[in-house]
C-alpha atoms as a PDB file:
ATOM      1  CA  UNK A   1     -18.643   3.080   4.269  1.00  0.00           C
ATOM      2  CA  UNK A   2     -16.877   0.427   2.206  1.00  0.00           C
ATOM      3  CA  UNK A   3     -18.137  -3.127   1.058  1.00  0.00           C
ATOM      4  CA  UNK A   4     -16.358  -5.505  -0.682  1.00  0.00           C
ATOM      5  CA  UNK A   5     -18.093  -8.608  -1.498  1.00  0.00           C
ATOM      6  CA  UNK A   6     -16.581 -11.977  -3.309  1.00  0.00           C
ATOM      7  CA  UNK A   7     -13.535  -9.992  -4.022  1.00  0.00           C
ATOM      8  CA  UNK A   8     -10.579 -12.360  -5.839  1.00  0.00           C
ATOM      9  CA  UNK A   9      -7.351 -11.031  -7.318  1.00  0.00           C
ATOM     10  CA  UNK A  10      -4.586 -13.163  -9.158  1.00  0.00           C
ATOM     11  CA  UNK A  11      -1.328 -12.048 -10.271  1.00  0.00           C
ATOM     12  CA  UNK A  12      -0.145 -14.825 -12.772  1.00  0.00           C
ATOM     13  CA  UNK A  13      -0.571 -18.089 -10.451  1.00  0.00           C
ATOM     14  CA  UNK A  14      -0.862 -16.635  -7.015  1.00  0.00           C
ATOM     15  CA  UNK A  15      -3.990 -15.784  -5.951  1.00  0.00           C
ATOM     16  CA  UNK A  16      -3.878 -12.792  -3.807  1.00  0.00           C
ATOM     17  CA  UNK A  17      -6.874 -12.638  -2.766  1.00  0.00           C
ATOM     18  CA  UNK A  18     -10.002 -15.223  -2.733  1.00  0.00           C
ATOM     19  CA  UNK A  19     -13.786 -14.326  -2.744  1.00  0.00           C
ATOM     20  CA  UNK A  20     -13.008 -12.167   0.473  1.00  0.00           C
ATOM     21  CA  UNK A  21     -15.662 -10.227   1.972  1.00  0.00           C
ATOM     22  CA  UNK A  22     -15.715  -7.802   4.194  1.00  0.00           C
ATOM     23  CA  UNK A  23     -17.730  -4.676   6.012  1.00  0.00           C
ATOM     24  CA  UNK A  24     -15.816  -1.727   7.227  1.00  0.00           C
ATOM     25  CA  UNK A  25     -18.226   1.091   9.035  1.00  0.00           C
ATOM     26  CA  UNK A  26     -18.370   4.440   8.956  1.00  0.00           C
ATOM     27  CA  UNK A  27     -16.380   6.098  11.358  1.00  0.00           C
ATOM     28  CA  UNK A  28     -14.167   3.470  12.263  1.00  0.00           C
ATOM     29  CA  UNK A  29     -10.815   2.797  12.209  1.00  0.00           C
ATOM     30  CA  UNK A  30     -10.218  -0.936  10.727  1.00  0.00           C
ATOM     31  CA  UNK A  31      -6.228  -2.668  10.887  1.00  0.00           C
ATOM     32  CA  UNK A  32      -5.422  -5.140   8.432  1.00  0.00           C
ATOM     33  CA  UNK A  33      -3.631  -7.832   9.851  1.00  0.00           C
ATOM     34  CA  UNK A  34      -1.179 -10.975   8.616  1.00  0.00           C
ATOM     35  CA  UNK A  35       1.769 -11.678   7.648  1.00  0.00           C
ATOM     36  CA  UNK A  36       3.830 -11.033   4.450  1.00  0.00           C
ATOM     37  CA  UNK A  37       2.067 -12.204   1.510  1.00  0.00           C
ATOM     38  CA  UNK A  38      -1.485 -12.771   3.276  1.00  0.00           C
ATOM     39  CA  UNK A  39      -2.983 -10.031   0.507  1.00  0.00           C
ATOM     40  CA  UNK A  40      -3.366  -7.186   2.742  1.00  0.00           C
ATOM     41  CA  UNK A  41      -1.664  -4.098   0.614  1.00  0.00           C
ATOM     42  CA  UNK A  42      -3.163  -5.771  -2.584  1.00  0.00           C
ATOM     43  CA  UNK A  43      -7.016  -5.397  -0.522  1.00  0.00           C
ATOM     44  CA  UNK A  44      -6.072  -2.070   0.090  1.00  0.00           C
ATOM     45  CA  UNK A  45      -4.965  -1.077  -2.988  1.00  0.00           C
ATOM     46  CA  UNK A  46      -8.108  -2.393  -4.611  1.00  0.00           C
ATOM     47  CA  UNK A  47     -10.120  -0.375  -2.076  1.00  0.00           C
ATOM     48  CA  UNK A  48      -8.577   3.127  -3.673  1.00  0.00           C
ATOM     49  CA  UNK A  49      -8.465   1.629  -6.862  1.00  0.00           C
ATOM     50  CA  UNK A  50      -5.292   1.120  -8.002  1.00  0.00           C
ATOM     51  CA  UNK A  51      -5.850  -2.489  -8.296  1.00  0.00           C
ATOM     52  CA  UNK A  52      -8.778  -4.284 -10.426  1.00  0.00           C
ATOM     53  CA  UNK A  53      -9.846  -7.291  -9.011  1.00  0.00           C
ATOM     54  CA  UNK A  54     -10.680 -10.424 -10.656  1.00  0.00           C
ATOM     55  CA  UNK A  55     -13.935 -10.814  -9.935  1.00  0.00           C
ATOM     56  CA  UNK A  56     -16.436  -9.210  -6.917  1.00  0.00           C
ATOM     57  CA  UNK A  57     -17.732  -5.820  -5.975  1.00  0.00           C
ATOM     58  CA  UNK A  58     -16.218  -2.659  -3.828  1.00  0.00           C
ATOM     59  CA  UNK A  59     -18.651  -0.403  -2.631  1.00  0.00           C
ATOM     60  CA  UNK A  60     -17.685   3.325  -1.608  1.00  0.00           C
ATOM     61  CA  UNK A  61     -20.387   4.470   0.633  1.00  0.00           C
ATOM     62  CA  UNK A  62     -23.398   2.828  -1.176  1.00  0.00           C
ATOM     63  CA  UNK A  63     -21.957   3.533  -4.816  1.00  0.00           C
ATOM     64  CA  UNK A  64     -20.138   0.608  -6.552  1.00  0.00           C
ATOM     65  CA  UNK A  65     -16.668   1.638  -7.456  1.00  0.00           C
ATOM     66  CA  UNK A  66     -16.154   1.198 -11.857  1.00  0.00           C
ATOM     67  CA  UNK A  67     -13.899   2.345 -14.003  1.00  0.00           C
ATOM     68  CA  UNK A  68     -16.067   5.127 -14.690  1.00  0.00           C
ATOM     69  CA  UNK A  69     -16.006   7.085 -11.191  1.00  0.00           C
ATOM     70  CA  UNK A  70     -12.800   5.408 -10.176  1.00  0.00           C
ATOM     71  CA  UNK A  71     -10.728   9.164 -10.456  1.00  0.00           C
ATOM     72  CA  UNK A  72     -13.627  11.079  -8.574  1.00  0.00           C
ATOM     73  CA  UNK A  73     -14.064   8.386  -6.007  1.00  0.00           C
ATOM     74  CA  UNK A  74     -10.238   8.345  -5.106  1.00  0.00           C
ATOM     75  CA  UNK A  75     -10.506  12.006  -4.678  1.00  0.00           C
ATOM     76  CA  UNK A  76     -12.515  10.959  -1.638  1.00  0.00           C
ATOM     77  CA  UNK A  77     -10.161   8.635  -0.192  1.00  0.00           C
ATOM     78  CA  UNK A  78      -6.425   9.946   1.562  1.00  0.00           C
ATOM     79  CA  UNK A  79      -3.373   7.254   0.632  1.00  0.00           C
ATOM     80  CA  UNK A  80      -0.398   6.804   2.927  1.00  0.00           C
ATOM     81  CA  UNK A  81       2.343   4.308   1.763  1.00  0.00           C
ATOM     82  CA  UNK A  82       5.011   3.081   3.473  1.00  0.00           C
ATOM     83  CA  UNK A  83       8.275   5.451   3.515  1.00  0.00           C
ATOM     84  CA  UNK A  84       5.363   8.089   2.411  1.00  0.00           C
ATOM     85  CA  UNK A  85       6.077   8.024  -1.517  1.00  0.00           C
ATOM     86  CA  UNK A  86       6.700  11.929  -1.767  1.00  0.00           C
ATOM     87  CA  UNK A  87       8.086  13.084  -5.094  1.00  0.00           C
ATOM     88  CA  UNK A  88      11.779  14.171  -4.321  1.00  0.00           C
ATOM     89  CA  UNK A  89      11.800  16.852  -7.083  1.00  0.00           C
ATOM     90  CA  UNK A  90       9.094  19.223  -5.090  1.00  0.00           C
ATOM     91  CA  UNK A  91       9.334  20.555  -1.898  1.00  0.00           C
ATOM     92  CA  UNK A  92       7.448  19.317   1.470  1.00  0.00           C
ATOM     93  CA  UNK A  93       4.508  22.208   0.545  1.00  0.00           C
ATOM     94  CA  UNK A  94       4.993  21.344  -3.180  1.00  0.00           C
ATOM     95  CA  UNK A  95       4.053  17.749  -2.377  1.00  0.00           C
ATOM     96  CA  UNK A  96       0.815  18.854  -0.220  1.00  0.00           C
ATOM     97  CA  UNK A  97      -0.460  20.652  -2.316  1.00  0.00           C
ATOM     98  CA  UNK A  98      -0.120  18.662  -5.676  1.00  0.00           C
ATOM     99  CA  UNK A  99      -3.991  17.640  -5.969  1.00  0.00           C
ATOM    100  CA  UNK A 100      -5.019  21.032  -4.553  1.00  0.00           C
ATOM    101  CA  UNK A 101      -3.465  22.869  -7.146  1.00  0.00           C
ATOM    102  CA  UNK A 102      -3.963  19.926  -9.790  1.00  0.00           C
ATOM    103  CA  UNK A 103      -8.167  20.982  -8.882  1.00  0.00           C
ATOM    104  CA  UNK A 104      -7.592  24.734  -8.946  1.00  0.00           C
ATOM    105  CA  UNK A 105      -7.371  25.451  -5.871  1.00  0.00           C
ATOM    106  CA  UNK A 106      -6.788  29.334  -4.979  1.00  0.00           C
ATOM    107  CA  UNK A 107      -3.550  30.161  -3.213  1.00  0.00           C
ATOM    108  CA  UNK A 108      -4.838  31.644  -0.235  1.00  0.00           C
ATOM    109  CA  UNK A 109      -7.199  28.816   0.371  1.00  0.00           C
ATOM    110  CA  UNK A 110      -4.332  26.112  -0.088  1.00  0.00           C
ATOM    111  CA  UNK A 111      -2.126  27.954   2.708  1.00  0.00           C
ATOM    112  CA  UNK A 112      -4.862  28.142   5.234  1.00  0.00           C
ATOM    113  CA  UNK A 113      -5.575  24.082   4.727  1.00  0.00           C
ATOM    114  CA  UNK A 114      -1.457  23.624   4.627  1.00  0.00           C
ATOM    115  CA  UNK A 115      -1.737  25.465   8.086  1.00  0.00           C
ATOM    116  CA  UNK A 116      -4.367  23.886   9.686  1.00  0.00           C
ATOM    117  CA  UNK A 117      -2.897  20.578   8.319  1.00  0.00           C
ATOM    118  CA  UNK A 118       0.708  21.495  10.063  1.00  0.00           C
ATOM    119  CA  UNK A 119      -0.673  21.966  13.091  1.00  0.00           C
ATOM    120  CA  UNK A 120      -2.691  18.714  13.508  1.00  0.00           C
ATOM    121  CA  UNK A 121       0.176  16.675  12.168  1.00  0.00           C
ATOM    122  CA  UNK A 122       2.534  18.578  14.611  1.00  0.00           C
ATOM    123  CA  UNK A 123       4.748  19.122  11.394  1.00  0.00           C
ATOM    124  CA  UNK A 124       7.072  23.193  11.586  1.00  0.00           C
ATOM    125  CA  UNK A 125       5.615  25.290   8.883  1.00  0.00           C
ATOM    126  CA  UNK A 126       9.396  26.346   8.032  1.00  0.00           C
ATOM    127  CA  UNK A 127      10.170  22.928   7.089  1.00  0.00           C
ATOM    128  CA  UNK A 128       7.969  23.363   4.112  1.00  0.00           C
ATOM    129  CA  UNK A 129      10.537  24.322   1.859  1.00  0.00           C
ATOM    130  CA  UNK A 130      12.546  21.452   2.572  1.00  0.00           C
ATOM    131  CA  UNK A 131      12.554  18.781  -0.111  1.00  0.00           C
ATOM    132  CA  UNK A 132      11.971  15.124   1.064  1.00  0.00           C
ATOM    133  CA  UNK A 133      15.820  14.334   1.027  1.00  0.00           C
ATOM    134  CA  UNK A 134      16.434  17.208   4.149  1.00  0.00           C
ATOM    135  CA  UNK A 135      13.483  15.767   5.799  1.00  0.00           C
ATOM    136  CA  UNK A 136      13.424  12.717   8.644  1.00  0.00           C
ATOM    137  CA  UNK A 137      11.734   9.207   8.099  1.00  0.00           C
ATOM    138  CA  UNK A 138       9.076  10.639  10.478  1.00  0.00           C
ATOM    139  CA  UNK A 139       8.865  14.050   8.848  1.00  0.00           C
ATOM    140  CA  UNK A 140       8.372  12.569   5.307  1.00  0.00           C
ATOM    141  CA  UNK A 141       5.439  10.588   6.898  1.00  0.00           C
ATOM    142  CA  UNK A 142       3.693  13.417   8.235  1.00  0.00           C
ATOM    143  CA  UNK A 143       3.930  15.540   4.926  1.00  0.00           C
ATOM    144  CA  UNK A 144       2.457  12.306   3.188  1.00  0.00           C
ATOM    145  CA  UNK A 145      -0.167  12.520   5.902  1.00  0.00           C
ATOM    146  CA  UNK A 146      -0.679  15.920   4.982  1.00  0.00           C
ATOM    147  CA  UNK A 147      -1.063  15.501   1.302  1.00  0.00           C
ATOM    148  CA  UNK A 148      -3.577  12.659   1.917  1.00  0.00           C
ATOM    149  CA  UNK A 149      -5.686  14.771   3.936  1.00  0.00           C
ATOM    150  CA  UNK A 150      -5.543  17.390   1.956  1.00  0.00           C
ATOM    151  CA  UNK A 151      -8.851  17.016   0.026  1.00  0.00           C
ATOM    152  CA  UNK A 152     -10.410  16.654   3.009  1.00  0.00           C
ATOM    153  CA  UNK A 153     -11.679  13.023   1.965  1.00  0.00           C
ATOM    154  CA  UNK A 154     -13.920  10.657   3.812  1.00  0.00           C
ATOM    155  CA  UNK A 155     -11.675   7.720   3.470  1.00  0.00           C
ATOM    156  CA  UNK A 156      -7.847   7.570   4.658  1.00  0.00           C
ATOM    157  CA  UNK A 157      -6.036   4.627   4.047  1.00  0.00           C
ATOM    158  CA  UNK A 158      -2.887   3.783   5.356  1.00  0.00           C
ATOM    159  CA  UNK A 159      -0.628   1.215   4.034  1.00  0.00           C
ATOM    160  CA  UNK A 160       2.586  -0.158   6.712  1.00  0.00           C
ATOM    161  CA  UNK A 161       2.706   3.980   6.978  1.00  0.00           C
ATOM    162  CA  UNK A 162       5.266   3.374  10.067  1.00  0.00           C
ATOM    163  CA  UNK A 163       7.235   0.194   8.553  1.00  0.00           C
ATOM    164  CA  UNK A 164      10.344   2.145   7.985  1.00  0.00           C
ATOM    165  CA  UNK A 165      11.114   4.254  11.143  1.00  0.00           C
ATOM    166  CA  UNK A 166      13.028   3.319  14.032  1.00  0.00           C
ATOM    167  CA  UNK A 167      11.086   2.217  17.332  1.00  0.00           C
ATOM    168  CA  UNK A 168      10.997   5.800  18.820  1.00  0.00           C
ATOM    169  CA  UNK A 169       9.983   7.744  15.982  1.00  0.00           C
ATOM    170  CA  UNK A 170       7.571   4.790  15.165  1.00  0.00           C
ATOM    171  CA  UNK A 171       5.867   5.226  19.059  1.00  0.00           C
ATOM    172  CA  UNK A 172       6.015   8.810  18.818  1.00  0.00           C
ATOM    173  CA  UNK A 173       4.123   8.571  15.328  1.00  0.00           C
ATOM    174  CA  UNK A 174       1.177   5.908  16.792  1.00  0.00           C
ATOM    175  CA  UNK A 175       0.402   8.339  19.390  1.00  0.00           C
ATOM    176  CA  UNK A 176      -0.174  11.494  17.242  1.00  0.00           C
ATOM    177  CA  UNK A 177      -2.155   9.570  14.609  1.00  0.00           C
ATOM    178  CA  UNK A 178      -3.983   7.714  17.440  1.00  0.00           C
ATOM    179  CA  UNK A 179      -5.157  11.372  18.231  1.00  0.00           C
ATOM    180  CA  UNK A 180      -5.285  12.597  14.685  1.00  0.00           C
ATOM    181  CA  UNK A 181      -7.800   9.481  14.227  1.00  0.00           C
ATOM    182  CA  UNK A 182     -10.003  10.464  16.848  1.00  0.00           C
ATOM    183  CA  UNK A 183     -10.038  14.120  16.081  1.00  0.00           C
ATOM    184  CA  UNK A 184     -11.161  13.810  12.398  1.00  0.00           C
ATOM    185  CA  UNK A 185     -13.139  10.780  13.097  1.00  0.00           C
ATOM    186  CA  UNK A 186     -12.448   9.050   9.367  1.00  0.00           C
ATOM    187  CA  UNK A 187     -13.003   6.224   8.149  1.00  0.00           C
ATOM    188  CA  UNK A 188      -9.367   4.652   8.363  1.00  0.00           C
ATOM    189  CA  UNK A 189      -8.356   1.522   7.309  1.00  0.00           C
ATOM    190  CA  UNK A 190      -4.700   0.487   8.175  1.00  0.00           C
ATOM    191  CA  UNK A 191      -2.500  -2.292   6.710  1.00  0.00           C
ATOM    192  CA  UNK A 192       0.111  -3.607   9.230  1.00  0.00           C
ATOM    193  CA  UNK A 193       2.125  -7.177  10.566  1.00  0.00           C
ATOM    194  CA  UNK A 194       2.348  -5.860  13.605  1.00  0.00           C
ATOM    195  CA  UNK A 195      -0.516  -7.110  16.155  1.00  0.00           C
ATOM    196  CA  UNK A 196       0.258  -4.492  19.127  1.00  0.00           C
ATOM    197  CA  UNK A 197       0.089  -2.006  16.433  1.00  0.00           C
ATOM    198  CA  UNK A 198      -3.078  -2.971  15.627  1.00  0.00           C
ATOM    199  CA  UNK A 199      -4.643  -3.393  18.764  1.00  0.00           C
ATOM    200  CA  UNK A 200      -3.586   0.163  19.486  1.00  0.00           C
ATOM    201  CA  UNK A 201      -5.460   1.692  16.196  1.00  0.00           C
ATOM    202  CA  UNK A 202      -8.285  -0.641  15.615  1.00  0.00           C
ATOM    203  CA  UNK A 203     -11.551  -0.269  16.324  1.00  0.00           C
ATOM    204  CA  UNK A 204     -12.035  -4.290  14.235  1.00  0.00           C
ATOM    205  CA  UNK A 205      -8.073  -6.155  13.536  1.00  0.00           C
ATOM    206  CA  UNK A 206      -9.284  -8.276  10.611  1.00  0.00           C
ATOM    207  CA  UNK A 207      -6.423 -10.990   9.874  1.00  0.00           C
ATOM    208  CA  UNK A 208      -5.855 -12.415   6.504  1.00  0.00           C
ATOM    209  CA  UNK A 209      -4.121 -15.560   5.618  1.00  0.00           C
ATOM    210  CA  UNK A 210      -3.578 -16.465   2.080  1.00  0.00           C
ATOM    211  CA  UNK A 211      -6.050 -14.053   0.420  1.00  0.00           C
ATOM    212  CA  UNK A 212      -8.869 -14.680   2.964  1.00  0.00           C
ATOM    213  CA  UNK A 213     -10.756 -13.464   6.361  1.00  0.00           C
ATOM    214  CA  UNK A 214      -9.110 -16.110   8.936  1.00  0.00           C
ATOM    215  CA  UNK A 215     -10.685 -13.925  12.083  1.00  0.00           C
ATOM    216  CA  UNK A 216     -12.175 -10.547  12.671  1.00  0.00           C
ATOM    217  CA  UNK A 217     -12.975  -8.715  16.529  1.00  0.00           C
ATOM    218  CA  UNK A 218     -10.268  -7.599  18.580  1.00  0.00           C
ATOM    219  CA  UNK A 219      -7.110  -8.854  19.888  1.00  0.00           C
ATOM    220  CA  UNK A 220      -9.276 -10.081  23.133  1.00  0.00           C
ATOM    221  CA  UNK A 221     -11.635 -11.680  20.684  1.00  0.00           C
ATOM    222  CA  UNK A 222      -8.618 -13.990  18.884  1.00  0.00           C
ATOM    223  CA  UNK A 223      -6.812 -14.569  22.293  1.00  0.00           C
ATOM    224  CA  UNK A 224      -9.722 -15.993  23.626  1.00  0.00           C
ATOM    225  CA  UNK A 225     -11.829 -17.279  20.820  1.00  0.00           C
ATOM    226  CA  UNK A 226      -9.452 -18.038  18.269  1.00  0.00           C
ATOM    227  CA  UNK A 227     -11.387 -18.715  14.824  1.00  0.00           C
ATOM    228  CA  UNK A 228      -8.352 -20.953  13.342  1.00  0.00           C
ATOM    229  CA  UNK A 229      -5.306 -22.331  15.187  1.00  0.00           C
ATOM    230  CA  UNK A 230      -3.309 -20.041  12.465  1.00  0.00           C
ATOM    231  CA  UNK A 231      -4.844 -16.973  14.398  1.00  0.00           C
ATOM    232  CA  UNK A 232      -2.970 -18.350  18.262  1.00  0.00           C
ATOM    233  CA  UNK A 233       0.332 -19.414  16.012  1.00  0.00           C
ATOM    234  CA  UNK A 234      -0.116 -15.614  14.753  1.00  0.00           C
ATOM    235  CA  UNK A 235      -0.310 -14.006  18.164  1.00  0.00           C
ATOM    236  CA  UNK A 236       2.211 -15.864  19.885  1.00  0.00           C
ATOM    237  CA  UNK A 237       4.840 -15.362  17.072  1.00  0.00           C
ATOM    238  CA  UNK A 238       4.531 -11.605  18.081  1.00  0.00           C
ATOM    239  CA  UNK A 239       5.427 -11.846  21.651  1.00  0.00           C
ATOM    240  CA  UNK A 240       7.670  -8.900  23.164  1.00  0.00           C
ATOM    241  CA  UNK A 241      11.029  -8.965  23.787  1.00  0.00           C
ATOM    242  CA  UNK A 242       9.796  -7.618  27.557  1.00  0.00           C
ATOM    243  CA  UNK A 243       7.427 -11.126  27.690  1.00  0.00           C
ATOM    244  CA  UNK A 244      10.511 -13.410  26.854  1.00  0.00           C
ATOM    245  CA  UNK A 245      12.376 -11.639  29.611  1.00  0.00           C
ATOM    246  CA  UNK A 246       9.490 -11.983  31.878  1.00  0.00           C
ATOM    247  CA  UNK A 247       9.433 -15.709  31.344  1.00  0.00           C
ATOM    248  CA  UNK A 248      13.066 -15.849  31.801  1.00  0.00           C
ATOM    249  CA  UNK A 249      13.221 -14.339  35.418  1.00  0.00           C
ATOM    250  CA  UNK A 250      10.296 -16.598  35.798  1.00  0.00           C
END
C-alpha cells in the first residue's frame, strides 16, 4: 500500500531523514518507533504529503505521489495528530464534517456517516455540539478520529495520537482503537516513543535512529535478534515501573 524508496529530507543542516526505505502492506497496521528526533513524524508527514522530501519516491498503492495528485491522494489517507488539532472555532460535528461538506456532501448523508462514526469511536452523539474547549483530552481525540475517517480513506495515519492524555484515558483509548483497527482493517501507520505501545498496535514496529531503518519485526524479533546494539539500549530504556519493582523485591 505505501513504498517509499531512497527517501532523504533536510531541514537546514539536520538531516531528518536519509535514503530510508521502507514497505508497509496492505492491511496492516505499521508503529513507528524511536526516540525524539529519530525522523519519525517528519516520515509520516511526507507519507500524506505535507512534507516534500529531498530526494526519493513515495508510492500510494502503486501510484507515485507528485505534486500533481498530492490533494486527491490525501483525500485517501485519514490524519490524527497529537492533541487531535481540531479547529476551536467549530463545533465537535462542525469539525467532522469539514471535508464532507468542503466535497458537497448532502446533509442527510453526512449525519448517517457522523452516526455510524459515533458509534465505532464510542463518542455521545449529544456531545456534538460541544466545541473542542468543553470536550476531554480523550474526547477531542476521538472527534479527530472521526474527522479522519470520515472520507472513508484507505490510509489512516496516526501521529503520537495518545501523547497528551493521562495513563487511564491513554489505556482506555489503545483498547478501542486496537478494536477500531481490526474492525475497519486499514492500512494504519502509527508514530510513537513508546515500545509497549507499539507492540500492542503493530503488526511490523519499525525503529528509526537518526533518519534511518535501525530494525524492523516485532518486539520478540529486537529482544532476541537485535539488528544494532542501539535497538537493546532502546528497549531497556523503556522498562516499567512494575519491572524495576520486580527487580527490587528480587
Amino acid at each position: 500500500m505505501i513504498r517509499l524508496e531512497g527517501v532523504g529530507k533536510s531541514f537546514g543542516q539536520t538531516a531528518a531523514l536519509k535514503s530510508l526505505a521502507l514497505v508497509i502492506e496492505k492491511g496492516t497496521t505499521v508503529a513507528l518507533l524511536g526516540p525524539s528526533g529519530c525522523g519519525k513524524s517528519t516520515l509520516i508527514r511526507i507519507i500524506v504529503g505535507l512534507v516534500r522530501p529531498d530526494c526519493g519516491t513515495v508510492t500510494i498503492d502503486g501510484e507515485p505521489l507528485t505534486r500533481a495528485n498530492i490533494l486527491a491522494m490525501r483525500r485517501r489517507m485519514g490524519y490524527v495528530i497529537q492533541q487531535g488539532g481540531l479547529f476551536p472555532h467549530l463545533s465537535a460535528g462542525q469539525n467532522v464534517a469539514l471535508m464532507a461538506r468542503h466535497l458537497g456532501w448532502k446533509q442527510p448523508e453526512i449525519d448517517a456517516r457522523t452516526r455510524h462514526l459515533a458509534g465505532l469511536t464510542k463518542f455521545p452523539l449529544e456531545g456534538m455540539e460541544r466545541f473542542p474547549v468543553q470536550l476531554s483530552g480523550g474526547q477531542n481525540q476521538r472527534v479527530s478520529l472521526m474527522r479522519a475517517l470520515m472520507l472513508d480513506p484507505a490510509i489512516l495515519l496516526l501521529d503520537e495520537p495518545l501523547g497528551a492524555l493521562d495513563p487511564l484515558i491513554r489505556y482506555e483509548l489503545q483498547r478501542d482503537l486496537k478494536e477500531i483497527f481490526h474492525a475497519l482493517k486499514k492500512t494504519v501507520v502509527l508514530v510513537t516513543h513508546d515500545i509497549g505501545e507499539a507492540a500492542y498496535f503493530g503488526d511490523l514496529i519499525v525503529l528509526l535512529k537518526d533518519g534511518s531503518v535501525v530494525q524492523q519485526g516485532t518486539l520478540r524479533d529486537m529482544v532476541r535478534h537485535p539488528a544494532d546494539p542501539f535497538v537493546t539500549r532502546f528497549i531497556q530504556a523503556q522498562r516499567s515501573p512494575l519491572e524495576s519493582l520486580d527487580r527490587e523485591a528480587e
